[in-house]
C-alpha atoms as a PDB file:
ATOM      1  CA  UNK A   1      17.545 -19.567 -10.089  1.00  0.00           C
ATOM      2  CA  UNK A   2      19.612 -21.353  -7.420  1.00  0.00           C
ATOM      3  CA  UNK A   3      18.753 -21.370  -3.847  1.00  0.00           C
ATOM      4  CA  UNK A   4      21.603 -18.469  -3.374  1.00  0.00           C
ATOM      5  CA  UNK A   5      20.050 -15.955  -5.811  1.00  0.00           C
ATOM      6  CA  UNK A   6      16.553 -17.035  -4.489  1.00  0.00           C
ATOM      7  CA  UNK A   7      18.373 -16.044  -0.788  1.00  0.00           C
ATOM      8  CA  UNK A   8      19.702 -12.688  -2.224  1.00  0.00           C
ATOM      9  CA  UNK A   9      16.106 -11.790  -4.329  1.00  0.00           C
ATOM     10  CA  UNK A  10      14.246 -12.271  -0.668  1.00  0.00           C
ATOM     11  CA  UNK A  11      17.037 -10.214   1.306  1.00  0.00           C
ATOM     12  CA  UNK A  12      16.391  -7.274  -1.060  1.00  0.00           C
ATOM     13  CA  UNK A  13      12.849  -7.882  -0.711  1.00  0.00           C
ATOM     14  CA  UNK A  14      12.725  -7.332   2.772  1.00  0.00           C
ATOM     15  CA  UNK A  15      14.913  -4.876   3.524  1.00  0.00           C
ATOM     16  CA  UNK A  16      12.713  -2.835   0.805  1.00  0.00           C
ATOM     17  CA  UNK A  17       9.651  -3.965   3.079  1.00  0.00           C
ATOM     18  CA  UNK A  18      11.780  -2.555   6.282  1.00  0.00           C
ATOM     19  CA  UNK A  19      12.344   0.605   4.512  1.00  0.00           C
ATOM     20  CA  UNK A  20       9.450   1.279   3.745  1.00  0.00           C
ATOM     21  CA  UNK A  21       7.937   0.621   6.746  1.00  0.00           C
ATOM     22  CA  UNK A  22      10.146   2.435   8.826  1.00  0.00           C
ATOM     23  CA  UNK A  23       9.758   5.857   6.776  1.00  0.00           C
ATOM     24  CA  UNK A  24       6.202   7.778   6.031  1.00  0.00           C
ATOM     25  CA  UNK A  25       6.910   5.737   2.493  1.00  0.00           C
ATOM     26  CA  UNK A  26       4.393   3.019   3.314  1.00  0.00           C
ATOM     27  CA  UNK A  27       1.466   4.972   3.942  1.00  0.00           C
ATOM     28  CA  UNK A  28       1.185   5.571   0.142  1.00  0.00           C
ATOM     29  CA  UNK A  29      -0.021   1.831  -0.105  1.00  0.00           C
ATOM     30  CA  UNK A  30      -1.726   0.446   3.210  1.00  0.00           C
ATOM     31  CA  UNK A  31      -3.258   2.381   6.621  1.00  0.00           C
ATOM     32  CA  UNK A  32      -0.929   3.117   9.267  1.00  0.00           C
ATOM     33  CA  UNK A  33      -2.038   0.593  11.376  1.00  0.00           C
ATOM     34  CA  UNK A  34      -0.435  -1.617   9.572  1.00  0.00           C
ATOM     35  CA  UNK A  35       2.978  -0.783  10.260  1.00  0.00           C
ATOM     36  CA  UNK A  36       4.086  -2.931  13.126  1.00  0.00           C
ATOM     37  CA  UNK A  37       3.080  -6.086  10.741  1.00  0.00           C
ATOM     38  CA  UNK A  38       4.948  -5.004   7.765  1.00  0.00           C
ATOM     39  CA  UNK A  39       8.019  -5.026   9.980  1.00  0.00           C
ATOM     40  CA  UNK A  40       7.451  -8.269  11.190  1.00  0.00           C
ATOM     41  CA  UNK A  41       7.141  -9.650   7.526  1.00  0.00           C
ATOM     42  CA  UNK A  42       9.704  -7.622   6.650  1.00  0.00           C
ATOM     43  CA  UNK A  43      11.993  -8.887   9.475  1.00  0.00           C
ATOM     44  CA  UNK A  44      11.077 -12.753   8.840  1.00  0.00           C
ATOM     45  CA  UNK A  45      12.069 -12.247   5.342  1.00  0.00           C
ATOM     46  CA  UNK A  46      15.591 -11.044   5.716  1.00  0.00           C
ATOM     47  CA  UNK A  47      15.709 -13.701   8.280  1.00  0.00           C
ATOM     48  CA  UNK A  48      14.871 -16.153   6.157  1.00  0.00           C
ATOM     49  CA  UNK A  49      17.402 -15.359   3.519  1.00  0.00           C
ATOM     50  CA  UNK A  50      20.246 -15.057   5.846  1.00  0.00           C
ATOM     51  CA  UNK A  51      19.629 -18.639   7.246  1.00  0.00           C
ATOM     52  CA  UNK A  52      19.315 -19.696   3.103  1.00  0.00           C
ATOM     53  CA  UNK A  53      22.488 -18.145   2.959  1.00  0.00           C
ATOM     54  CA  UNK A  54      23.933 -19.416   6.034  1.00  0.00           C
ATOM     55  CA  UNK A  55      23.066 -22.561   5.213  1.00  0.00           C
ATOM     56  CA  UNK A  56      24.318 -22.660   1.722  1.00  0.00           C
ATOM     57  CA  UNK A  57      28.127 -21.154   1.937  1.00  0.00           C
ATOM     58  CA  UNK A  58      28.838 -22.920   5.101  1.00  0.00           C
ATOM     59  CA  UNK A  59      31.809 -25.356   4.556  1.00  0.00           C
ATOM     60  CA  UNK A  60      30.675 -29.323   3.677  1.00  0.00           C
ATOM     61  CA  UNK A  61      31.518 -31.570   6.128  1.00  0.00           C
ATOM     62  CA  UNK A  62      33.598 -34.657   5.436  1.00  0.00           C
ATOM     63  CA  UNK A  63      32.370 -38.306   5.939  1.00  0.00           C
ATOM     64  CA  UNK A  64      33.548 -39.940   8.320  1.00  0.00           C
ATOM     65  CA  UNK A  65      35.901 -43.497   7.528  1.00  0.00           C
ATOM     66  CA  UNK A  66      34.366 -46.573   8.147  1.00  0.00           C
ATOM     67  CA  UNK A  67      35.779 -49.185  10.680  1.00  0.00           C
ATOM     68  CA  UNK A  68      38.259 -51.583   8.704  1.00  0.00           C
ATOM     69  CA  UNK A  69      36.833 -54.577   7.412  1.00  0.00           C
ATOM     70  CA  UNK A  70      37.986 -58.381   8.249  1.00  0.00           C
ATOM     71  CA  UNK A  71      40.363 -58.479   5.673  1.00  0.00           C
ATOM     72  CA  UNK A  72      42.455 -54.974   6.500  1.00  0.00           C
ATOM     73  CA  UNK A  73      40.471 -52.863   3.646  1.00  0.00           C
ATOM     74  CA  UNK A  74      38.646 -49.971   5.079  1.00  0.00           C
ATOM     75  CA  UNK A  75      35.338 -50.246   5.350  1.00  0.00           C
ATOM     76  CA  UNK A  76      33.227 -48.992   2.382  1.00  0.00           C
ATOM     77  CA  UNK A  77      29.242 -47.510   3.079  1.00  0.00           C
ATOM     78  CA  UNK A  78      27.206 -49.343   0.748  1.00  0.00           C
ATOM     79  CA  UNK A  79      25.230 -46.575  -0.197  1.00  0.00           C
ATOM     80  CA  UNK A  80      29.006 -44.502  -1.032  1.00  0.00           C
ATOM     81  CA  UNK A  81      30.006 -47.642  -2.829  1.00  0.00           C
ATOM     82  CA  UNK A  82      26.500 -47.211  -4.883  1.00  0.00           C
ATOM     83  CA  UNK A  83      27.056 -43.333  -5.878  1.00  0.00           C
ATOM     84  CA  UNK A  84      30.748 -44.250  -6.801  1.00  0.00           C
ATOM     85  CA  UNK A  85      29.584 -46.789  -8.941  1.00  0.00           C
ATOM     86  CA  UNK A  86      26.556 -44.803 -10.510  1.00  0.00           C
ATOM     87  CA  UNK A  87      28.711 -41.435  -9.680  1.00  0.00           C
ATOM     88  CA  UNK A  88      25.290 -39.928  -8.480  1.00  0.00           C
ATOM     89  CA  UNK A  89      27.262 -38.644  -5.601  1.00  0.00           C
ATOM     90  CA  UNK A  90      29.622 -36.414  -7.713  1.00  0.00           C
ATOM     91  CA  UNK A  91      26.746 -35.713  -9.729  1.00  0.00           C
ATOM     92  CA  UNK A  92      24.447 -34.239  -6.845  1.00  0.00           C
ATOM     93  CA  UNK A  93      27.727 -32.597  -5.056  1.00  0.00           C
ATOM     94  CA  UNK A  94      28.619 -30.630  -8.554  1.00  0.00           C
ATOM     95  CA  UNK A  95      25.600 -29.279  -9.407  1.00  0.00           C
ATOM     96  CA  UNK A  96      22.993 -27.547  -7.097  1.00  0.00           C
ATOM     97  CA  UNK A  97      19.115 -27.717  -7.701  1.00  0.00           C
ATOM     98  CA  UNK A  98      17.655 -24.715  -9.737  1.00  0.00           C
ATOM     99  CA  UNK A  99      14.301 -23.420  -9.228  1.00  0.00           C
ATOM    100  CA  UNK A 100      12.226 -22.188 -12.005  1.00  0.00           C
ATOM    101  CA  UNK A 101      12.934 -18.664 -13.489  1.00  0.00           C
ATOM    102  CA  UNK A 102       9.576 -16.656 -12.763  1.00  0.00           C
ATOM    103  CA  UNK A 103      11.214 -16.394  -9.403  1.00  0.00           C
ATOM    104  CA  UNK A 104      12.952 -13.402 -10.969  1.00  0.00           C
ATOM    105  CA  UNK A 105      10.171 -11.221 -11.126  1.00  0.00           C
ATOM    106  CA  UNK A 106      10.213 -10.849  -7.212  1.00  0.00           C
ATOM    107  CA  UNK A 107      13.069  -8.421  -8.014  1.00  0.00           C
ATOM    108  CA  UNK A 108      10.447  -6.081  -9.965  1.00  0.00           C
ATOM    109  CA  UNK A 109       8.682  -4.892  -6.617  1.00  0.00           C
ATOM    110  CA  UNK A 110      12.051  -4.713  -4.606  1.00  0.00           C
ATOM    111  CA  UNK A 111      13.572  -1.766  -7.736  1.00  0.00           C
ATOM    112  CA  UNK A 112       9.996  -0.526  -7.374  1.00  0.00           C
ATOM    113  CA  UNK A 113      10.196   0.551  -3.578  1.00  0.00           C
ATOM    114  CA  UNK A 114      13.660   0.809  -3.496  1.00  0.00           C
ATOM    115  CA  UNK A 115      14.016   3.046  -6.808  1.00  0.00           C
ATOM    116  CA  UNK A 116      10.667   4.320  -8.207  1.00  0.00           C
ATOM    117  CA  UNK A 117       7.862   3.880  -5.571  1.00  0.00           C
ATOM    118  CA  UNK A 118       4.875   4.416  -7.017  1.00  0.00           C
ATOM    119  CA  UNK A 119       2.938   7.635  -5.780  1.00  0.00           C
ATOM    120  CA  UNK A 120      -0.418   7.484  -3.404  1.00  0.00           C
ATOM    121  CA  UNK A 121      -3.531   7.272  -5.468  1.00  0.00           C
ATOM    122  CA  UNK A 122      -5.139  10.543  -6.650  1.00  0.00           C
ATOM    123  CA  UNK A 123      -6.662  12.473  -9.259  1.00  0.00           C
ATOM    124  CA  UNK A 124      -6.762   9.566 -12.094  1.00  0.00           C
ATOM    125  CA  UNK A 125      -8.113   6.434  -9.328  1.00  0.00           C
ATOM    126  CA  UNK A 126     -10.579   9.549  -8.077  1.00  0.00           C
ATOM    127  CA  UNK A 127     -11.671   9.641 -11.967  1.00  0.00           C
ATOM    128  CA  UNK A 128     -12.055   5.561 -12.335  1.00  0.00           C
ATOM    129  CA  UNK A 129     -14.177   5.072  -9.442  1.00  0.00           C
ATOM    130  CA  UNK A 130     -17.110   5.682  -8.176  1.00  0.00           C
ATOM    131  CA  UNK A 131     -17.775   8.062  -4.652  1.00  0.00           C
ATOM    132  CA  UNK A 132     -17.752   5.898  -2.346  1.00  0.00           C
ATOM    133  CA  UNK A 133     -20.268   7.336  -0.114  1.00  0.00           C
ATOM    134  CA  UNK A 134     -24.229   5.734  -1.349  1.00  0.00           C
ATOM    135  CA  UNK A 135     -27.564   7.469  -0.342  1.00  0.00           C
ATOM    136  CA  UNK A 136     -28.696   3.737   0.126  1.00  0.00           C
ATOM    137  CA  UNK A 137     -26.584   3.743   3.325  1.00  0.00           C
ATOM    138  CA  UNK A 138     -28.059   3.718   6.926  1.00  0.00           C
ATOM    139  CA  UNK A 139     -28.491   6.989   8.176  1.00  0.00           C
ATOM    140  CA  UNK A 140     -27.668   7.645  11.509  1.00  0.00           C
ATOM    141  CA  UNK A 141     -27.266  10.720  13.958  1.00  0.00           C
ATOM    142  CA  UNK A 142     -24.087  12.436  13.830  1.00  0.00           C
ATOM    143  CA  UNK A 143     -22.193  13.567  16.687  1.00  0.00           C
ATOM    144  CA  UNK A 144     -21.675  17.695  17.340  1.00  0.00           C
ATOM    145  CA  UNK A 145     -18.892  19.379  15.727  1.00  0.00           C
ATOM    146  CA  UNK A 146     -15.871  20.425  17.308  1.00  0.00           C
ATOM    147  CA  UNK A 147     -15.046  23.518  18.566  1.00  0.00           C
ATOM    148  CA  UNK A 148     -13.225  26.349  16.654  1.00  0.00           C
ATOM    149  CA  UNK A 149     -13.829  28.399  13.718  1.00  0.00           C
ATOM    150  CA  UNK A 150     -13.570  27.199  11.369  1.00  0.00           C
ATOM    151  CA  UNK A 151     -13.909  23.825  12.697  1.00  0.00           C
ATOM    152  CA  UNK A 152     -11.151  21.035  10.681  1.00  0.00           C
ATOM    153  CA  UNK A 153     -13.421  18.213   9.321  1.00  0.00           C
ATOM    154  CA  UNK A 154     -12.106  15.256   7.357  1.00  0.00           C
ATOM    155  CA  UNK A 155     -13.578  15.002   3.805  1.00  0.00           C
ATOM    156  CA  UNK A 156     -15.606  11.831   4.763  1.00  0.00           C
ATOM    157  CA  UNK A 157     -17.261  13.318   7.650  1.00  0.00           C
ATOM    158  CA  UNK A 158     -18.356  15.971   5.831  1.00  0.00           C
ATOM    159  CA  UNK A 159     -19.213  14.284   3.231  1.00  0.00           C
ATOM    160  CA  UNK A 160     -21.055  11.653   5.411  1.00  0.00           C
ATOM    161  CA  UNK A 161     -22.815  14.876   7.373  1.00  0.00           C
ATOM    162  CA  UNK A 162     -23.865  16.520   3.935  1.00  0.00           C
ATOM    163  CA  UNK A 163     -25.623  13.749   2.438  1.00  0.00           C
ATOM    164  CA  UNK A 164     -27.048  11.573   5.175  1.00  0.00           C
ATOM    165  CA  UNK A 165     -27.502  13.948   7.970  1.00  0.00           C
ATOM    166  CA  UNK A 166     -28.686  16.676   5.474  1.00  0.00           C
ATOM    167  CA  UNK A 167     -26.150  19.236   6.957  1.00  0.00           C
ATOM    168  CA  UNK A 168     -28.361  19.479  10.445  1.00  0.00           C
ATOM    169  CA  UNK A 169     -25.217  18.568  12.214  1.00  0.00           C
ATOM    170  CA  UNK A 170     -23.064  21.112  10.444  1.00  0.00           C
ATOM    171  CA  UNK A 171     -25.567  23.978  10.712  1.00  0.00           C
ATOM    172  CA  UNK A 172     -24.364  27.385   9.874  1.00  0.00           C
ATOM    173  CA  UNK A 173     -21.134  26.307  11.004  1.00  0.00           C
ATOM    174  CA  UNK A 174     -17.793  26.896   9.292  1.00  0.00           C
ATOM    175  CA  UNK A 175     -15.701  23.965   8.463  1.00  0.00           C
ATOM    176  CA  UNK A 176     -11.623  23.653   7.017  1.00  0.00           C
ATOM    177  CA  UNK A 177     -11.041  20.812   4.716  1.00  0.00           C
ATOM    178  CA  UNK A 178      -8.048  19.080   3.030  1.00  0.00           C
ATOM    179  CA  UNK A 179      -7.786  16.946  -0.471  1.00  0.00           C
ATOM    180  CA  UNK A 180      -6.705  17.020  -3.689  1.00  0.00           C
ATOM    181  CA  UNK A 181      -8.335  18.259  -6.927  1.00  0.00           C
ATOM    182  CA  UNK A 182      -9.691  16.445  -9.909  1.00  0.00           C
ATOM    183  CA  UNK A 183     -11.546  17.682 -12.677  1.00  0.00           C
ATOM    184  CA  UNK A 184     -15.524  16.257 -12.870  1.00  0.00           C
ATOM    185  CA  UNK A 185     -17.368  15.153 -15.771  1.00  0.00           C
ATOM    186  CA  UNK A 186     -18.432  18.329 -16.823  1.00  0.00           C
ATOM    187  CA  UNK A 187     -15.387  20.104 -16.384  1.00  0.00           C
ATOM    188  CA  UNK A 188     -15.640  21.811 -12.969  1.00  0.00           C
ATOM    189  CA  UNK A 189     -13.749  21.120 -10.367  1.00  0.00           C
ATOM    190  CA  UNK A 190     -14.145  18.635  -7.856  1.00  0.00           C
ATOM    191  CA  UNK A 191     -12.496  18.355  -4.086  1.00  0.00           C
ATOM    192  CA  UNK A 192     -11.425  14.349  -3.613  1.00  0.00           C
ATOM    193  CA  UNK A 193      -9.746  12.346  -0.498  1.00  0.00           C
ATOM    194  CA  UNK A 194      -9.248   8.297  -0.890  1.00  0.00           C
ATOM    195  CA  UNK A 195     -10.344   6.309   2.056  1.00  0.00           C
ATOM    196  CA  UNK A 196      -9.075   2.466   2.260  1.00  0.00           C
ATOM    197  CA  UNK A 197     -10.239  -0.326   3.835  1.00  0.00           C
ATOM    198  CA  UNK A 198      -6.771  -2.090   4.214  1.00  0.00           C
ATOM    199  CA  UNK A 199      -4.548  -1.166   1.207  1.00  0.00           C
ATOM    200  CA  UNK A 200      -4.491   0.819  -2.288  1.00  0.00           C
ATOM    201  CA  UNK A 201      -6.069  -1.810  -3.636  1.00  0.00           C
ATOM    202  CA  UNK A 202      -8.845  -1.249  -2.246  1.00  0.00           C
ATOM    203  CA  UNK A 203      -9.088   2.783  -1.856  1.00  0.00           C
ATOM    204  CA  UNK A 204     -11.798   4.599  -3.355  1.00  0.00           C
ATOM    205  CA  UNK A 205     -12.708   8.134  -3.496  1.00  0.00           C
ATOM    206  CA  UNK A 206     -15.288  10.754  -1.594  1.00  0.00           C
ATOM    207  CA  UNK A 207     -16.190  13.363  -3.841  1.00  0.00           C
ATOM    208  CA  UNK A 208     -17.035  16.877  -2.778  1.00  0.00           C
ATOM    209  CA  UNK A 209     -18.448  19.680  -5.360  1.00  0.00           C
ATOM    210  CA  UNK A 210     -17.608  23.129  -5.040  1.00  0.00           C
ATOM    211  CA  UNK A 211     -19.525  25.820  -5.536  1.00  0.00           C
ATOM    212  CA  UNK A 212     -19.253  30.152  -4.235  1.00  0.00           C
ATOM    213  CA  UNK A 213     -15.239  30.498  -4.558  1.00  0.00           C
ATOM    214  CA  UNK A 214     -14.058  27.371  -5.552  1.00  0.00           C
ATOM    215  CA  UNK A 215     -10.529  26.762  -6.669  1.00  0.00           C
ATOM    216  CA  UNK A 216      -9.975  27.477 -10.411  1.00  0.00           C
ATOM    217  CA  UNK A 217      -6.782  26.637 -12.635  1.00  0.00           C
ATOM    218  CA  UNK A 218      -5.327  24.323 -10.724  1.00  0.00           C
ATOM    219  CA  UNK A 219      -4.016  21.232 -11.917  1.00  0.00           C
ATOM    220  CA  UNK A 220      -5.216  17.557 -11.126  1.00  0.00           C
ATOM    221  CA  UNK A 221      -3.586  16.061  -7.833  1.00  0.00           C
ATOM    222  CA  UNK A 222      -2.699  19.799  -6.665  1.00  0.00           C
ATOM    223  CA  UNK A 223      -3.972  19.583  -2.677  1.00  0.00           C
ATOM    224  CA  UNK A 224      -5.670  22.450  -1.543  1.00  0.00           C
ATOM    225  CA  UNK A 225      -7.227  23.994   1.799  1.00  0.00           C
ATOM    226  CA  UNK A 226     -10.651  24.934   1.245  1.00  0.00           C
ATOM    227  CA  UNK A 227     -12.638  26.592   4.029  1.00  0.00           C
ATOM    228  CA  UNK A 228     -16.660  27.005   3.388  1.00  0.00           C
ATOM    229  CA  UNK A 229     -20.106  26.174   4.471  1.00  0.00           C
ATOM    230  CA  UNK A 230     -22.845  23.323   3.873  1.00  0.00           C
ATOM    231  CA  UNK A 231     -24.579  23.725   0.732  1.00  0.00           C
ATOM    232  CA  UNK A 232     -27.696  21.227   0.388  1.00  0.00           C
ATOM    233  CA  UNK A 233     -26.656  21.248  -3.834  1.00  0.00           C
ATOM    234  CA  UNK A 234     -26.055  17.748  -4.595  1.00  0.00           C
ATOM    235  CA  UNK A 235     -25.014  15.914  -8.213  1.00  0.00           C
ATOM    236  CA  UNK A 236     -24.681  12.779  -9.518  1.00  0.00           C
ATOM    237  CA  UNK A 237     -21.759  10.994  -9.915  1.00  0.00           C
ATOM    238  CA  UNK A 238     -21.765   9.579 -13.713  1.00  0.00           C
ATOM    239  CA  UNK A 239     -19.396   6.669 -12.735  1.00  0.00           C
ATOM    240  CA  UNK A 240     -21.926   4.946  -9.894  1.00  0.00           C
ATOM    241  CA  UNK A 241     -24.543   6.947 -10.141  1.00  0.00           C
ATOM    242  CA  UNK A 242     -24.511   8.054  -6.353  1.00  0.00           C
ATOM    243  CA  UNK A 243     -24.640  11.503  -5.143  1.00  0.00           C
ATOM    244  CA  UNK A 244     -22.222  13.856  -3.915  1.00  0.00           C
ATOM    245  CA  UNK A 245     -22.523  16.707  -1.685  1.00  0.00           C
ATOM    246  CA  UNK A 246     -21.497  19.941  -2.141  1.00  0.00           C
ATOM    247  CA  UNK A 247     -19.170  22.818  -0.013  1.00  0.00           C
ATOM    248  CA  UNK A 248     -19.864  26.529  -0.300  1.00  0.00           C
ATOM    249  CA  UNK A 249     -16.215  27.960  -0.679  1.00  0.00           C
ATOM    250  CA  UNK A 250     -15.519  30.815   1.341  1.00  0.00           C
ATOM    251  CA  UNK A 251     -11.649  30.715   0.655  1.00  0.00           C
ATOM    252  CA  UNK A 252      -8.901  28.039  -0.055  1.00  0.00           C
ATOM    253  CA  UNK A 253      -4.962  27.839  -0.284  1.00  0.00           C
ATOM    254  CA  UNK A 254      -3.163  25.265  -1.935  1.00  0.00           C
ATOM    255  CA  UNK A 255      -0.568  23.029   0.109  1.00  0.00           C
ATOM    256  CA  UNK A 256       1.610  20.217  -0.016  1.00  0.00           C
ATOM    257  CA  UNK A 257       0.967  17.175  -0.115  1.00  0.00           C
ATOM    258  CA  UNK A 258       0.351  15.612   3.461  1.00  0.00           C
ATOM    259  CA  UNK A 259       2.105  12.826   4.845  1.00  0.00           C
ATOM    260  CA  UNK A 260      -0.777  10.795   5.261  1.00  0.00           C
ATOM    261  CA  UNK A 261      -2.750  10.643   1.621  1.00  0.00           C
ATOM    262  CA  UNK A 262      -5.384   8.955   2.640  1.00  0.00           C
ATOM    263  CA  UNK A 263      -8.436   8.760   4.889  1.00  0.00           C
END
């Protein structure tokens, strides 16, 4: 790979990056506060290649004569008279200076993003990991809900209510949540958000058992709006061994997928 290709792989690398940043098509992979530096990157890499560019297609410039010599020759550069005489010089001019070929593979992300971007993590990551709430956690007081009825909760507050505040936060109250379904170990189904730290690389899933009029048929990754009440039932997740809470279903809908996958 010359130095032009190399140019050309890292244009098309970040204008995928700006692309992706600049549409909802990032949030699949990172939190949204994370935007404004993925268009820097992005920015410094097509910057980068243009100079690359720039500075590989712009015309060579010609040497300059020497002075003429005491005896009416022109002047010859010693170090020119060395490359003629080793023909270095012609050597160096003709033939550019190749990188190795594993460079290539930067193209494989760029068609990824910019053909086939991978989807946010759901059902399957949901089923490979662990809840990421633990009992062992610190348990601390929890803020009132919200007003309205029902009240819209995130699946990690609830969650977070259910186990370590017992539900005494929650009450009778009637909450309105939003994730995606996956089926648990012993077949029933299970309600499921991913929460990241930084990136998909690092997501893992909050786990919610249903019980009363829970969703039934539906396939894995359908998203779903479940409204329902605290239930103190709690199983064990056979992945980590931690607990998760459970939600009394009073009714649910299903509905698309939101914008913003993850928690």
């Amino acid at each position: 790979m010359n130095r032009q290709a190399q140019a050309v792989v890292l244009l098309l690398l970040g204008g995928a990056v700006i692309r992706a940043s600049l549409t909802d098509l990032y949030l699949n992979y990172v939190k949204e506060g994370l935007r404004p530096f993925l268009i820097a990157a992005g920015v410094l890499l097509v910057a980068a290649a243009v100079m690359t560019l720039w500075h590989e297609l712009r015309p060579a410039r010609r040497p300059e004569a020497a002075p003429a010599g005491a005896d009416g020759r022109a002047g010859v550069d010693g170090r020119a008279e060395q490359a003629g005489h080793t023909g270095q010089g012609d050597h160096d001019h003709g033939h550019g200076h190749h990188e190795p070929r594993v460079g290539w593979l930067l193209i494989l992300p760029v068609l990824g993003l910019l053909l086939v971007a991978p989807p946010a993590l759901g059902s399957y990551a949901a089923g490979q990991a662990g809840t990421a709430l633990s009992s062992q956690q610190r348990q601390s007081d929890y803020p009132p809900l919200p007003d309205g009825d029902p009240v819209q909760v995130s699946v990690l507050d609830y969650a977070s209510r259910a186990l370590f505040d017992k539900g005494v936060s929650i009450g009778d109250r009637r909450v309105r949540l939003t994730g995606f379904m996956t089926t648990g170990p012993d077949g029933q189904p299970i309600l499921a958000r991913m929460v990241l730290s930084c990136c998909a690389a690092d997501g893992r899933p909050v786990k919610l058992g249903l019980t009363g009029n829970a969703p039934a048929g539906l396939a894995d990754d359908t998203w779903v709006e479940v409204t329902g009440r605290y239930s103190d039932q709690v199983t064990r997740d056979p992945v980590n061994d931690a607990e998760i809470p459970h939600l009394d279903v009073e009714s649910w809908r299903q509905v698309p997928a939101p914008k913003r996958p993850y928690e």
